[in-house]
N, C-alpha and C. Protein backbone atom coordinates (compact mmCIF):
# COMPACT_ATOMS: atom_id res chain seq x y z
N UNK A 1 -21.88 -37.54 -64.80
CA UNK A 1 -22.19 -37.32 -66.20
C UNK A 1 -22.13 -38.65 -66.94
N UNK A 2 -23.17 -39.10 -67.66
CA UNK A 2 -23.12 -40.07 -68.36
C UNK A 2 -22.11 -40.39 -69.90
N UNK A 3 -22.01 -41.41 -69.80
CA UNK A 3 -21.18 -41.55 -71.33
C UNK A 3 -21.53 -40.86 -72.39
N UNK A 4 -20.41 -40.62 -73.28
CA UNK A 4 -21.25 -40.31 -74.56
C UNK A 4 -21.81 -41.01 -75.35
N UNK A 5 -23.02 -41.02 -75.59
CA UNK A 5 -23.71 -42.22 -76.56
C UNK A 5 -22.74 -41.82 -78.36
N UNK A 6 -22.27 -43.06 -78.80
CA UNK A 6 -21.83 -41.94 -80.50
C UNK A 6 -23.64 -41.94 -81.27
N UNK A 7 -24.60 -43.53 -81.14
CA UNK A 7 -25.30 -43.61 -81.79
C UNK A 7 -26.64 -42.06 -81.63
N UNK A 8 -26.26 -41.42 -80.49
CA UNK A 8 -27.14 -40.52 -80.25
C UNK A 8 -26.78 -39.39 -80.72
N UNK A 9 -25.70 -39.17 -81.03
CA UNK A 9 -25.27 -38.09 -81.08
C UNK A 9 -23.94 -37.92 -82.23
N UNK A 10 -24.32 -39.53 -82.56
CA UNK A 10 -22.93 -39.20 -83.97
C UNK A 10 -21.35 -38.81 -83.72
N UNK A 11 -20.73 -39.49 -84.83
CA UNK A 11 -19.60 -39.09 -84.36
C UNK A 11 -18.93 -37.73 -85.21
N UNK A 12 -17.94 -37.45 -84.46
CA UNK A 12 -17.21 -36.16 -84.99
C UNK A 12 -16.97 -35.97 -86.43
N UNK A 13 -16.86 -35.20 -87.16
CA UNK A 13 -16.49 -35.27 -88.43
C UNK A 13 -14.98 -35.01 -88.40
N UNK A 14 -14.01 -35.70 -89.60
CA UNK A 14 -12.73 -35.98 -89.79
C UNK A 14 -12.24 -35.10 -90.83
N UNK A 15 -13.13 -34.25 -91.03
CA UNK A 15 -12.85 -32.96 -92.75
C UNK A 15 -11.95 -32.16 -92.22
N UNK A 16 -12.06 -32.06 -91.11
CA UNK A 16 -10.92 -30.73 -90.48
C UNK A 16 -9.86 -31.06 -90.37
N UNK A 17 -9.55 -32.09 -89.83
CA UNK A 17 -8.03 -32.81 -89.75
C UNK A 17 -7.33 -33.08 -91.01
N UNK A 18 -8.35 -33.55 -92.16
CA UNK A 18 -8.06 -33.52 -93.30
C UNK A 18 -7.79 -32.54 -94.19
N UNK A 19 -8.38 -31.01 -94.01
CA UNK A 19 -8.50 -30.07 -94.75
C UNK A 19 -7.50 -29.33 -94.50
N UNK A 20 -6.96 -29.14 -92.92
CA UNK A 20 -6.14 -28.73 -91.81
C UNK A 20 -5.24 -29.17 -92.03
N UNK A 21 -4.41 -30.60 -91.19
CA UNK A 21 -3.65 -31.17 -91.13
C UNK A 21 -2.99 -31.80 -92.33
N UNK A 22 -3.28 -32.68 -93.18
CA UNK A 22 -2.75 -33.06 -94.52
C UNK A 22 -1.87 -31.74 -95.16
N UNK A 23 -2.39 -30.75 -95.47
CA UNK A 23 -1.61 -29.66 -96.06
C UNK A 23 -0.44 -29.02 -95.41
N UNK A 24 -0.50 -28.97 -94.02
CA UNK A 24 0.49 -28.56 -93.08
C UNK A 24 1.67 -29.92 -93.09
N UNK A 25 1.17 -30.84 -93.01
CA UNK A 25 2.07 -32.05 -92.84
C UNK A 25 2.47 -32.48 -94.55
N UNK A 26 2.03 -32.12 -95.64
CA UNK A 26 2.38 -32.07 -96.78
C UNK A 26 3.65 -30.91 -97.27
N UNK A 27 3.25 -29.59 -96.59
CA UNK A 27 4.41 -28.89 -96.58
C UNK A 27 5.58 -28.63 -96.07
N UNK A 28 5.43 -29.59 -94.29
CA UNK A 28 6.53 -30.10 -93.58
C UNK A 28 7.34 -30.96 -94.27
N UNK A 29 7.26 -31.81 -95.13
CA UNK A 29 7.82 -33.05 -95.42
C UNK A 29 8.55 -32.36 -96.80
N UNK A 30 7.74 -31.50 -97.37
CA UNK A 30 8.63 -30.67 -98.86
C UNK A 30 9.71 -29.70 -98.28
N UNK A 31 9.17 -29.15 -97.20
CA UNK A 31 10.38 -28.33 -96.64
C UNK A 31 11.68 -29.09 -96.18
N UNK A 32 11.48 -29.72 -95.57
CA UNK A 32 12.12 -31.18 -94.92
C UNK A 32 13.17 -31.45 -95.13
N UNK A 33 12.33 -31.93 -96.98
CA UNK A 33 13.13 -32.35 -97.73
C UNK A 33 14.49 -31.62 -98.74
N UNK A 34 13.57 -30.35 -98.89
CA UNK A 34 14.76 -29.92 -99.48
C UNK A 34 15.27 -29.02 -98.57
N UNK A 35 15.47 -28.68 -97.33
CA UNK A 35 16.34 -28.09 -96.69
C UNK A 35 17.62 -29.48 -96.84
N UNK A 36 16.81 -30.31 -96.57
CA UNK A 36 18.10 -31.78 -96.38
C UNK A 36 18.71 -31.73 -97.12
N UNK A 37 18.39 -31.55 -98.99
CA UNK A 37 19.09 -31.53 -99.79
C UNK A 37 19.77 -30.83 -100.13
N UNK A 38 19.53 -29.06 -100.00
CA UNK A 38 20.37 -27.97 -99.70
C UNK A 38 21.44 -28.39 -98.87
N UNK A 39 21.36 -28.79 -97.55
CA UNK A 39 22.48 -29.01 -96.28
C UNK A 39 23.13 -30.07 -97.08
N UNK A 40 23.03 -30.79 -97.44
CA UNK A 40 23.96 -31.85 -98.30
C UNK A 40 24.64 -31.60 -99.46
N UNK A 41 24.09 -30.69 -100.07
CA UNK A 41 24.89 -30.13 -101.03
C UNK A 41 24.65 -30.76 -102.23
N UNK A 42 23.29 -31.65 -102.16
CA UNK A 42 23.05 -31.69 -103.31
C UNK A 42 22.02 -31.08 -104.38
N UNK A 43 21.38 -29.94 -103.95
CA UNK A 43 20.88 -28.86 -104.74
C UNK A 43 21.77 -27.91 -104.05
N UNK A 44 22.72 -27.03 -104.95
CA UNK A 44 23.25 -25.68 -104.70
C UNK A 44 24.73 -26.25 -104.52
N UNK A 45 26.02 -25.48 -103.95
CA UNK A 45 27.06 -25.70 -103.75
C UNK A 45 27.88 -25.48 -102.06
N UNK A 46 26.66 -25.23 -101.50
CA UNK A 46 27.53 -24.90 -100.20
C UNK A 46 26.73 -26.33 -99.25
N UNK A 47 27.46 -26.63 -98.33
CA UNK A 47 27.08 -27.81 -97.45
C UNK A 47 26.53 -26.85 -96.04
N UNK A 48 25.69 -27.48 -95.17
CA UNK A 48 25.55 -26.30 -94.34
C UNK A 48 25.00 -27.30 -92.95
N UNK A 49 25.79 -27.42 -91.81
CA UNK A 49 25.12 -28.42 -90.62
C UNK A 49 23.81 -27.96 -89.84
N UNK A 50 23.73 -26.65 -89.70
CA UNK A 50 22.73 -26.63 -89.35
C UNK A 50 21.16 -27.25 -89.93
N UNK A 51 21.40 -27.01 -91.40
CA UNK A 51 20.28 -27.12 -92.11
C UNK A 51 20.14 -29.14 -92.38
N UNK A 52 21.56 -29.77 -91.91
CA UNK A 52 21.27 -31.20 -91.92
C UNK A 52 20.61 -31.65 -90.44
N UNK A 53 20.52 -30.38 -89.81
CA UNK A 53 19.66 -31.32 -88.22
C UNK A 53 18.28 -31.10 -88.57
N UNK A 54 17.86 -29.88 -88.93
CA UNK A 54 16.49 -29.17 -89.03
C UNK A 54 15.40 -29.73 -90.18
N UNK A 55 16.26 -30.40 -91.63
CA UNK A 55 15.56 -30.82 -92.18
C UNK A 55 14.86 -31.85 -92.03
N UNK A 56 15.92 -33.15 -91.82
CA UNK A 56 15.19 -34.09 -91.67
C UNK A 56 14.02 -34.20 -90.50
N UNK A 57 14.44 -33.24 -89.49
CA UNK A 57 13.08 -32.76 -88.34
C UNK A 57 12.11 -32.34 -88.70
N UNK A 58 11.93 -31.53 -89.95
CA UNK A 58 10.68 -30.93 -90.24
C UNK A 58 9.99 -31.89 -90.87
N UNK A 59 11.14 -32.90 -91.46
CA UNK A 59 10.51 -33.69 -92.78
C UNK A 59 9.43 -34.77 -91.56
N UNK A 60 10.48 -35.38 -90.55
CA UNK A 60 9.70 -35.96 -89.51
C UNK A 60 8.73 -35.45 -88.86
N UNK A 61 8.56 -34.40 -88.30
CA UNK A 61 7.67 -33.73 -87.70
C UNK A 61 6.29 -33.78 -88.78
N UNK A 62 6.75 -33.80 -90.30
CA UNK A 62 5.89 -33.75 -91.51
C UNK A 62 4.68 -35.04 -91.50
N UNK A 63 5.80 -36.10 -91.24
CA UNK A 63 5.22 -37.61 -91.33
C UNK A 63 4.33 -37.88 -90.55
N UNK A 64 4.80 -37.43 -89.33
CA UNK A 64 4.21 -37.95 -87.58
C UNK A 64 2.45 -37.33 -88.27
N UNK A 65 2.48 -35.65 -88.90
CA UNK A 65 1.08 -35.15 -88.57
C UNK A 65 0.35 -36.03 -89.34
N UNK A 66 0.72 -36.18 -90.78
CA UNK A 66 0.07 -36.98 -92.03
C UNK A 66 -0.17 -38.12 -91.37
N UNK A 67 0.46 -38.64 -90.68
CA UNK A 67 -0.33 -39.97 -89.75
C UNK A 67 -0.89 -39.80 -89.23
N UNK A 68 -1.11 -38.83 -88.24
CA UNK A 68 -2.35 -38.57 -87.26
C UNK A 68 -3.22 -38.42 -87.83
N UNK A 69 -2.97 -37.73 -88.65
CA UNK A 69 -4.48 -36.99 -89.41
C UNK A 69 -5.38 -38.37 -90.00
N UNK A 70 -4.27 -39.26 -90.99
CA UNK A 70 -4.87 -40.08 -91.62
C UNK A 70 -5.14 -41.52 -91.06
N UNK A 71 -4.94 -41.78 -89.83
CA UNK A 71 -4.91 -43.11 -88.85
C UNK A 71 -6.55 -43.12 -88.81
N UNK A 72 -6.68 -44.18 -88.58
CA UNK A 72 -8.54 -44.87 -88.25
C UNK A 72 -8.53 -44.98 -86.95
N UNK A 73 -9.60 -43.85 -86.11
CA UNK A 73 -9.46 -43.85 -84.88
C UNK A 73 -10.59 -45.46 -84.84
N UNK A 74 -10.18 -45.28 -83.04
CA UNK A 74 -10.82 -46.16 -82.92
C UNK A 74 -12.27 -46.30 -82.24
């Protein structure tokens, strides 16, 4: 099977990753965030460990997509 030509056949469009991904990785990073701040105790009054491992994971897990999505392939 031969290469893919892009000039023949164009390249992929990037709207989906954008339309898709940005919003999912926009709401990871708000969740993220304020679970973190809940578990810390600085919105509300109770401190809570579970919710200090999970947040900052979602918030990361948040970042990683918003980069994928928005990186300049090559």
């Amino acid at each position: 099977m031969p290469p893919v030509d892009d000039s023949r056949y164009g390249r992929p469009s990037r709207w989906p990753a954008f339309a898709i991904g940005l919003p999912i990785a926009l709401f990871l990073v708000v969740a993220g965030g304020y679970l973190s701040l809940v578990s810390w105790a600085v919105i509300g009054d109770e401190e809570s460990k579970g919710l200090s491992v999970l947040g900052p994971i979602l918030a990361g897990f948040g970042v990683a997509l918003g980069w994928v999505c928005v990186r300049p392939r090559p």
